[in-house]
Protein backbone atom coordinates (compact mmCIF):
# COMPACT_ATOMS: atom_id res chain seq x y z
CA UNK A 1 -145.68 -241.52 138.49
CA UNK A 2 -148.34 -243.95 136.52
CA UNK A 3 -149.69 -241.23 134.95
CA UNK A 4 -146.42 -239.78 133.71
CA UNK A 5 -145.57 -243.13 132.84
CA UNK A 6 -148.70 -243.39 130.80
CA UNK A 7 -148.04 -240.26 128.80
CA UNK A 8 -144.62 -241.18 127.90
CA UNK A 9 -146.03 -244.50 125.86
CA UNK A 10 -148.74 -243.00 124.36
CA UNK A 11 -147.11 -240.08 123.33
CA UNK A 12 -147.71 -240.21 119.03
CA UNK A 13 -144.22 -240.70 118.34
CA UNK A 14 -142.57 -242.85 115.47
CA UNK A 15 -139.59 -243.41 117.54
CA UNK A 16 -140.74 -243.64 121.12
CA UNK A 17 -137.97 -244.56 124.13
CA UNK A 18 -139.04 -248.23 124.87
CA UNK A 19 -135.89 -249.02 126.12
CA UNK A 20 -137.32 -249.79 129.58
CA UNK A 21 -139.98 -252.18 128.42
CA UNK A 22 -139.92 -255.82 129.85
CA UNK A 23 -139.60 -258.30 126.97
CA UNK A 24 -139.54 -261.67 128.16
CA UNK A 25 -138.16 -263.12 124.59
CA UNK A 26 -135.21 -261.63 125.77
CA UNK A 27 -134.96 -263.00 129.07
CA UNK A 28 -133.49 -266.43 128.11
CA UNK A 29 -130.81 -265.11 126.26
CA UNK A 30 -130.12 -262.79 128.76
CA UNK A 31 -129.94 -264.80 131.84
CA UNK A 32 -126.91 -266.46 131.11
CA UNK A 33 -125.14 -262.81 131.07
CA UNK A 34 -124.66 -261.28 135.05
CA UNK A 35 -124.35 -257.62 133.29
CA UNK A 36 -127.60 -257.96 131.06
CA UNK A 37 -130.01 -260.30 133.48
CA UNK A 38 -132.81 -258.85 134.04
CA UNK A 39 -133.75 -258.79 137.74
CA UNK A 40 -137.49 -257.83 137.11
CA UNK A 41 -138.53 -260.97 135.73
CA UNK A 42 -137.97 -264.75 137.15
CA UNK A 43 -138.59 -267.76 134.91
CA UNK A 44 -141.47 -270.37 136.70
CA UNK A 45 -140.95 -273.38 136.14
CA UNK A 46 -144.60 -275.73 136.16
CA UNK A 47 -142.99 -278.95 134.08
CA UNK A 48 -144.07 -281.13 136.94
CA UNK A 49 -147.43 -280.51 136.48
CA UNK A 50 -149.75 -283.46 136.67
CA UNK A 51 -153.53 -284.52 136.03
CA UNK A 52 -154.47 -281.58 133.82
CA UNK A 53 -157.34 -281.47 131.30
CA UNK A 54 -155.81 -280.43 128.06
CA UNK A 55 -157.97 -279.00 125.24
CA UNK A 56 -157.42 -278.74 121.50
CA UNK A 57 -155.31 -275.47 120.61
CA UNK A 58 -153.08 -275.68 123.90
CA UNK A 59 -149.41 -277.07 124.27
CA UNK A 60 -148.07 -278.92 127.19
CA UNK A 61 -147.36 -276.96 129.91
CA UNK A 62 -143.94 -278.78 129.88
CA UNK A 63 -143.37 -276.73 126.83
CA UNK A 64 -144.96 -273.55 128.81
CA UNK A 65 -141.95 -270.43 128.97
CA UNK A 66 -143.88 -268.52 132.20
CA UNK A 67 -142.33 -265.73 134.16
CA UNK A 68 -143.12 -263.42 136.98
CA UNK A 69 -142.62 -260.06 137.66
CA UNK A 70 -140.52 -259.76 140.84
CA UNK A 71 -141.05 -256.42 141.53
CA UNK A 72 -145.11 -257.09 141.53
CA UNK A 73 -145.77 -260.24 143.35
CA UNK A 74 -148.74 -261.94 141.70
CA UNK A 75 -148.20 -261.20 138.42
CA UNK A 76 -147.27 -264.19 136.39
CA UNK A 77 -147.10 -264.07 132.58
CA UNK A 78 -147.23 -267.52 129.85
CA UNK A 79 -145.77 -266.45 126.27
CA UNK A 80 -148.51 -267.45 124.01
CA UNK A 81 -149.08 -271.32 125.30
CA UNK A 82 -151.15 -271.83 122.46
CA UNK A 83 -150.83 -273.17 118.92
CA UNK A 84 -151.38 -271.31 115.56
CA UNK A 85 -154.86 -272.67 115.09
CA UNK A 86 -155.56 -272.45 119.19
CA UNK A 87 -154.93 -268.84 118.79
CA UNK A 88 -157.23 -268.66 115.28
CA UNK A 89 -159.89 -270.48 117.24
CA UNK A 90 -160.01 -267.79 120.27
CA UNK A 91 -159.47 -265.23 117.80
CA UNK A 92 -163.02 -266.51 116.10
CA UNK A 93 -165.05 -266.70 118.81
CA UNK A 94 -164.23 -263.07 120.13
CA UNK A 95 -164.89 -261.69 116.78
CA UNK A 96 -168.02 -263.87 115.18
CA UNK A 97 -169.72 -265.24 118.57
CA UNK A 98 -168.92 -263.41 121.89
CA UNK A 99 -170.18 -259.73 120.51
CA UNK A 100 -173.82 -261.97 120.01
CA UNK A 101 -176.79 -261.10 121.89
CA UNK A 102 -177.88 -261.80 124.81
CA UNK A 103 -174.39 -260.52 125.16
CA UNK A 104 -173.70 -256.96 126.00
CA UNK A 105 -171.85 -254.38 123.61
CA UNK A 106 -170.99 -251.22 123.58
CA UNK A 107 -172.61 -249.95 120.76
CA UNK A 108 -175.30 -247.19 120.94
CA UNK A 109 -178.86 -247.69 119.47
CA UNK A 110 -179.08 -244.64 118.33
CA UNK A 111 -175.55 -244.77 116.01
CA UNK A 112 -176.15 -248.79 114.82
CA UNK A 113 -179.22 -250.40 113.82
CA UNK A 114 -180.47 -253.28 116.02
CA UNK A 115 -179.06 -256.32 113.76
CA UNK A 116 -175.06 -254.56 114.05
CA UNK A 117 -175.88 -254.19 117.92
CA UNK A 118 -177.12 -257.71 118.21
CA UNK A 119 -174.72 -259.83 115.50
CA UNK A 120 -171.69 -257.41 114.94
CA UNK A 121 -169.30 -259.54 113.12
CA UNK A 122 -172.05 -260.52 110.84
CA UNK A 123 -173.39 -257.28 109.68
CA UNK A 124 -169.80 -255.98 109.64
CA UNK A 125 -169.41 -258.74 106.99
CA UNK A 126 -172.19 -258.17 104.68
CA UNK A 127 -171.35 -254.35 104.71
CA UNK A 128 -170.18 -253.97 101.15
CA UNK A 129 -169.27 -249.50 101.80
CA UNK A 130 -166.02 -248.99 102.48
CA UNK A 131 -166.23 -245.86 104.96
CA UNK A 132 -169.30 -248.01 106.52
CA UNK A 133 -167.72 -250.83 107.11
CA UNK A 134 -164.83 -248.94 108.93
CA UNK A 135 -167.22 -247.15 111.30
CA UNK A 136 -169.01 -250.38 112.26
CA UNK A 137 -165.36 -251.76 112.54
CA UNK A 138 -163.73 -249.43 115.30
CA UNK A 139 -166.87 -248.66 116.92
CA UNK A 140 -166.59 -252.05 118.78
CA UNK A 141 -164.45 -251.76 121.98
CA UNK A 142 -166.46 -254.36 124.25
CA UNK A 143 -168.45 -257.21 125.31
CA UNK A 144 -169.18 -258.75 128.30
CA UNK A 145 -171.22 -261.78 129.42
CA UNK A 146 -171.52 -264.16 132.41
CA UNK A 147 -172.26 -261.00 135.07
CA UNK A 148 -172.10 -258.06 133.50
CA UNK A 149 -170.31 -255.43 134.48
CA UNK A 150 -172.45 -251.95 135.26
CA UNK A 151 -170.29 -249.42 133.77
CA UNK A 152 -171.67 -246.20 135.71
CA UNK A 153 -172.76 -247.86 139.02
CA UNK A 154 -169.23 -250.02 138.89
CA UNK A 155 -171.48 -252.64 140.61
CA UNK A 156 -172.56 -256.31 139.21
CA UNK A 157 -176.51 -257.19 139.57
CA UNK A 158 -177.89 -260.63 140.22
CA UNK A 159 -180.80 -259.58 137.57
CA UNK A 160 -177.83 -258.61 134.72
CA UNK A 161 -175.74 -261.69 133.76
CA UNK A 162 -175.84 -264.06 129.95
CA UNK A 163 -174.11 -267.52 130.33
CA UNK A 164 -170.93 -267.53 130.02
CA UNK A 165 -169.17 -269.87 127.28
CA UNK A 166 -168.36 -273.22 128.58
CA UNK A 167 -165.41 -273.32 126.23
CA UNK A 168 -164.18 -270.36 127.91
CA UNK A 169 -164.83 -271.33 131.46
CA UNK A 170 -162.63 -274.88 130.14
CA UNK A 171 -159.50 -272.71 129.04
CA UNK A 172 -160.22 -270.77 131.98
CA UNK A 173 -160.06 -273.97 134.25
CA UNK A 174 -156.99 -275.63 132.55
CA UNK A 175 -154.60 -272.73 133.58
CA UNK A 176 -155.99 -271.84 137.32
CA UNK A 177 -155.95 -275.85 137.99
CA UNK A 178 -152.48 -275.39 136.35
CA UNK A 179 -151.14 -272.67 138.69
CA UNK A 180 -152.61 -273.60 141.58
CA UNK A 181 -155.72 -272.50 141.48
CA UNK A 182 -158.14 -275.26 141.20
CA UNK A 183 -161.14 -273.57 143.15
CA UNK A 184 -161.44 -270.47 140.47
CA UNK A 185 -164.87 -269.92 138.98
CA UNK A 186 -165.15 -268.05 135.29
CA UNK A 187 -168.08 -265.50 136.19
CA UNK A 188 -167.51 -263.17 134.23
CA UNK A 189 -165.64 -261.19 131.48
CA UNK A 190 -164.95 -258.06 129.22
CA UNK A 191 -163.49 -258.99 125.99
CA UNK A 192 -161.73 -255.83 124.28
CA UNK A 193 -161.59 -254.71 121.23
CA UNK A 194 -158.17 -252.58 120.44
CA UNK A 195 -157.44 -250.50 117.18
CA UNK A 196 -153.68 -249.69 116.70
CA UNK A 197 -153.26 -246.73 118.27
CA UNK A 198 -156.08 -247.16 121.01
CA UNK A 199 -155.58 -247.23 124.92
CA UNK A 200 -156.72 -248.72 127.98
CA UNK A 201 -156.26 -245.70 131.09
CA UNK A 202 -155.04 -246.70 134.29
CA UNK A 203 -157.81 -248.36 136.63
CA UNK A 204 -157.79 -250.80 139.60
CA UNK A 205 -160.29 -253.76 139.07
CA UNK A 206 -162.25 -253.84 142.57
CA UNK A 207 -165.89 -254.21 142.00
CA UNK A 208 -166.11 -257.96 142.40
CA UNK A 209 -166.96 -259.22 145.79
CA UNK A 210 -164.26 -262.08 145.66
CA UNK A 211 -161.08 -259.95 145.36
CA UNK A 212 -158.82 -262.24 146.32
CA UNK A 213 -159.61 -264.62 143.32
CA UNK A 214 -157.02 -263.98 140.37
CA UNK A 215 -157.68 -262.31 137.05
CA UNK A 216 -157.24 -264.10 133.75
CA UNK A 217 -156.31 -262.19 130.65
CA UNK A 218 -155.28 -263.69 127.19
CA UNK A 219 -153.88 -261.42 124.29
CA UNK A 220 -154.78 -261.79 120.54
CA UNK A 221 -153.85 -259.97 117.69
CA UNK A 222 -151.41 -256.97 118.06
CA UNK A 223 -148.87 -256.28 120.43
CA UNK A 224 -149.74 -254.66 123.72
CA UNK A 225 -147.67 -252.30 126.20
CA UNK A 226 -149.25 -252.89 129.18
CA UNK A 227 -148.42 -251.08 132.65
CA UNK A 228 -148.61 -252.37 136.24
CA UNK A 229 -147.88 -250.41 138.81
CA UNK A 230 -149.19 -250.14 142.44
CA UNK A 231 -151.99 -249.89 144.71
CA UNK A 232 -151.68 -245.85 144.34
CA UNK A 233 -151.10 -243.45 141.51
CA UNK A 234 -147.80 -242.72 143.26
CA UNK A 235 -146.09 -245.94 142.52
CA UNK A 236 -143.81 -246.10 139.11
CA UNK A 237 -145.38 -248.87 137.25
CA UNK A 238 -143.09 -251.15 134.79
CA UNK A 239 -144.63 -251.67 131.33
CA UNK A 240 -144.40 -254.95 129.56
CA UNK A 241 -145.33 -255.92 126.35
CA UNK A 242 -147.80 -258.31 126.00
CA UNK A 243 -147.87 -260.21 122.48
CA UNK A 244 -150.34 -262.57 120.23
CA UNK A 245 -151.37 -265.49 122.57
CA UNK A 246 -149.33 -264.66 125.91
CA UNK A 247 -151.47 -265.23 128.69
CA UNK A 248 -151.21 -262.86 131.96
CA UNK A 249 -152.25 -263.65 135.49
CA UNK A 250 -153.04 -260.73 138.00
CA UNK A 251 -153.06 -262.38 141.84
CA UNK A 252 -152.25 -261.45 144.89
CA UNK A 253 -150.83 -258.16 145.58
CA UNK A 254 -150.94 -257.15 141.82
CA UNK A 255 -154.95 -258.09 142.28
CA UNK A 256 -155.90 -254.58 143.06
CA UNK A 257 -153.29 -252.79 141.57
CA UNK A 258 -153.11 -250.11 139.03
CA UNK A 259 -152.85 -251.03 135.34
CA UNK A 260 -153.24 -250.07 131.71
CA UNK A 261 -152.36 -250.53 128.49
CA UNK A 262 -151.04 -247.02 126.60
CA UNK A 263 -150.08 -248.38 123.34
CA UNK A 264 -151.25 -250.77 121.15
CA UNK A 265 -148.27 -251.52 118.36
CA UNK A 266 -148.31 -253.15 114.96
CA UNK A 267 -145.94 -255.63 115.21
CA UNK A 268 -147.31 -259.14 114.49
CA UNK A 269 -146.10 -260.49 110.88
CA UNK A 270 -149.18 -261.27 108.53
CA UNK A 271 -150.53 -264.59 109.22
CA UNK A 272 -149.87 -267.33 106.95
CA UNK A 273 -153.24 -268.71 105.29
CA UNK A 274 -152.11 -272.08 105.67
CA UNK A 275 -151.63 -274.32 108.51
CA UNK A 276 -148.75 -276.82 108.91
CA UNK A 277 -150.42 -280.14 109.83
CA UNK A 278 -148.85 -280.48 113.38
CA UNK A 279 -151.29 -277.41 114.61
CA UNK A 280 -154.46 -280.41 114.18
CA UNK A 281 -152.60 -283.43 116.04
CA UNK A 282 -154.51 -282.09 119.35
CA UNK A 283 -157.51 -281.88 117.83
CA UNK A 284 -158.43 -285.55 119.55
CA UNK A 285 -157.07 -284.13 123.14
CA UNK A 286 -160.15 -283.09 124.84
CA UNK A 287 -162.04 -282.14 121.64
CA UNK A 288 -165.82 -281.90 123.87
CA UNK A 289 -163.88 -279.28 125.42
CA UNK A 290 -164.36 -276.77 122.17
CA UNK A 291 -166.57 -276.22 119.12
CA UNK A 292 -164.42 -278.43 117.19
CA UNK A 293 -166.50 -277.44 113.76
CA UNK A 294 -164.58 -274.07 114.13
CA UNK A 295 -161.60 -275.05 115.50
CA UNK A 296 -161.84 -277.05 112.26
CA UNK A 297 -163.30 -274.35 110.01
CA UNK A 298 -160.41 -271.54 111.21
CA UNK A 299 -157.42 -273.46 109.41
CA UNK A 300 -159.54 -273.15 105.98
CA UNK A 301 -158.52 -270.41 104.04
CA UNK A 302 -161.20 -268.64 102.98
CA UNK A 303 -162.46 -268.75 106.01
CA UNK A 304 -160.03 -267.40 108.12
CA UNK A 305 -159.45 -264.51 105.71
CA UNK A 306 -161.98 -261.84 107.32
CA UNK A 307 -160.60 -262.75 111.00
CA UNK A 308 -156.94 -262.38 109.38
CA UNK A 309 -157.81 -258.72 108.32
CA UNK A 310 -159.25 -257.47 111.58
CA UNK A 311 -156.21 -258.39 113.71
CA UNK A 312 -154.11 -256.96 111.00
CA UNK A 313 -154.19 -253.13 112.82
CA UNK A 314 -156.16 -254.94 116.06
CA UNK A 315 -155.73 -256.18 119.49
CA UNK A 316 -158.36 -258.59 121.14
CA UNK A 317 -158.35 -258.95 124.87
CA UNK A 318 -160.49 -261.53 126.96
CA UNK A 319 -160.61 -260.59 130.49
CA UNK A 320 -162.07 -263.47 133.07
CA UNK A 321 -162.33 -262.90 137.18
CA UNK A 322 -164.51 -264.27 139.58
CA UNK A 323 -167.28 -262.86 140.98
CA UNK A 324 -169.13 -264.52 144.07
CA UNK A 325 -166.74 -265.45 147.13
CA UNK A 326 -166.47 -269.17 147.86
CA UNK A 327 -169.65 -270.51 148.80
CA UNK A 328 -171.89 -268.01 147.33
CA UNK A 329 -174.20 -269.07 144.99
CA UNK A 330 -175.53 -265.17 144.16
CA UNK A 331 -174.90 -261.57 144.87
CA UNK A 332 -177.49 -261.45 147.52
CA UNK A 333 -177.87 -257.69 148.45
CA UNK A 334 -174.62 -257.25 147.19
């Protein structure tokens, strides 16, 4: 059933059936109506949320529209939570710093020279050939940092692990302490890198000690169709679009269940170039929290040009769990 699933939302069509995908901009105006609710999805409400540590680039979570899937207990999604220039800012860092070494990318030595492999976004910049530039462009798909993930031995290593961005672990923080998860440690995470018409196949995410911890994932860019189904390939999964800046947690039973994304869609409007001036009010709310030069530097114009372009036909995914169980300080013999 996931598979067939799958198959049906990548299949290249201009006009494919997504009648049955969950789109929670719809769910307040459907609500209200018994014969169009939609019993999948159940609005959360966190307004009474207290002692939080807010950061630049994120609205109140009084202001927060978060829903959960009924049908998969655990999964809990935030329509984008963040402002325009919160979203720029994240955007930024996963294109210009996170594909830096020491960090790990996907790119192969013998297809890139060592300066694309170790500073992507800058060498993708200077490239002034057009068919060059696109091949250095799609060829990126991941990095990871914090522990890395071993992608043939499906197994972390004490010895294999960067640090991971304390402005990441912050954002990180703010929405576990928000949800009820105050004891969740960042460890580690695979940002992806998604060209319209890319996919994700169905996996289960299992090789971390701590599976019981949740899994954080924040969407940038392009839209998403993402598919969660169950802890076998048996289960029908229900697909869900996932837009620019919505925010998805996977806990408890969804924690080890099937997912993937089949279709990546070109459906976010160009952004403007400007800012309006109440996306820099925050900038005084927890500003140690961020680089504030670039969370500055992303509502220039010129300079957010490049990053505007790439998400233009791209999807950017950060992808945060925990590794160690509580009370570890290592993998051990793990």
């Amino acid at each position: 059933m996931f598979k067939l699933a799958f198959k049906q939302y990548k299949a290249k069509s201009s006009s494919p059936d997504l009648t049955e995908v969950i789109n929670v901009d719809d769910i307040e105006a459907r609500q209200n109506d018994p014969l169009q609710k939609d019993n999948n999805v159940q609005r959360l409400d966190i307004s009474n949320v207290r002692n939080i540590q807010m950061m630049p680039g994120i609205k109140s979570p009084s202001d927060w529209r978060s829903y959960a899937l009924t049908h998969h207990p655990g999964i809990i999604i935030i329509r984008n939570p963040f402002t325009e220039r919160g979203r720029r800012y994240w955007i930024a860092r996963c294109l210009r710093d996170y594909p830096r070494r020491p960090n790990i990318v996907n790119l192969n030595e013998r297809l890139f020279e060592d300066s694309v492999r170790s500073d992507w976004w800058k060498q993708l910049n200077l490239c002034s050939d057009g068919e060059e530039f696109q091949r250095i462009k799609s060829a990126m798909r991941w990095t990871t940092f914090g522990y890395h993930h071993n992608w043939d031995t499906k197994l972390y290593d004490e010895q294999m692990q960067s640090q991971f961005p304390e402005d990441l672990s912050n954002l990180c923080r703010l929405f576990a302490s928000t949800l009820g998860y105050s004891d969740f440690k960042p460890e580690a995470a695979i940002v992806n890198y998604y060209p319209v018409g890319s996919t994700l196949s169905g996996h289960t995410d299992h090789s971390e000690p701590n599976k019981s911890a949740p899994l954080f994932s924040f969407s940038f860019g392009q839209t998403a169709i993402f598919l969660i189904g169950g802890r076998t390939l048996e289960e029908k999964p229900s697909a869900v679009y996932l837009r620019c800046g919505d925010v998805m947690i996977m806990s408890q039973e969804s924690r080890l269940c099937y997912h993937a994304v089949p279709r990546i869609m070109r459906t976010q409007t160009p952004w403007s170039s400007t800012l309006t001036n109440e996306n820099a009010d925050d900038a005084d709310i927890g500003s140690h929290l961020l680089d504030m030069d670039l969370f500055q530097n992303v509502g220039e114009p010129n300079f957010w040009i490049p990053f505007s372009n790439y998400i233009g036909d791209s999807r950017i995914n950060i992808n945060v769990r925990q590794v160690l169980n509580p009370g570890d300080s290592n993998l051990g013999t793990l």
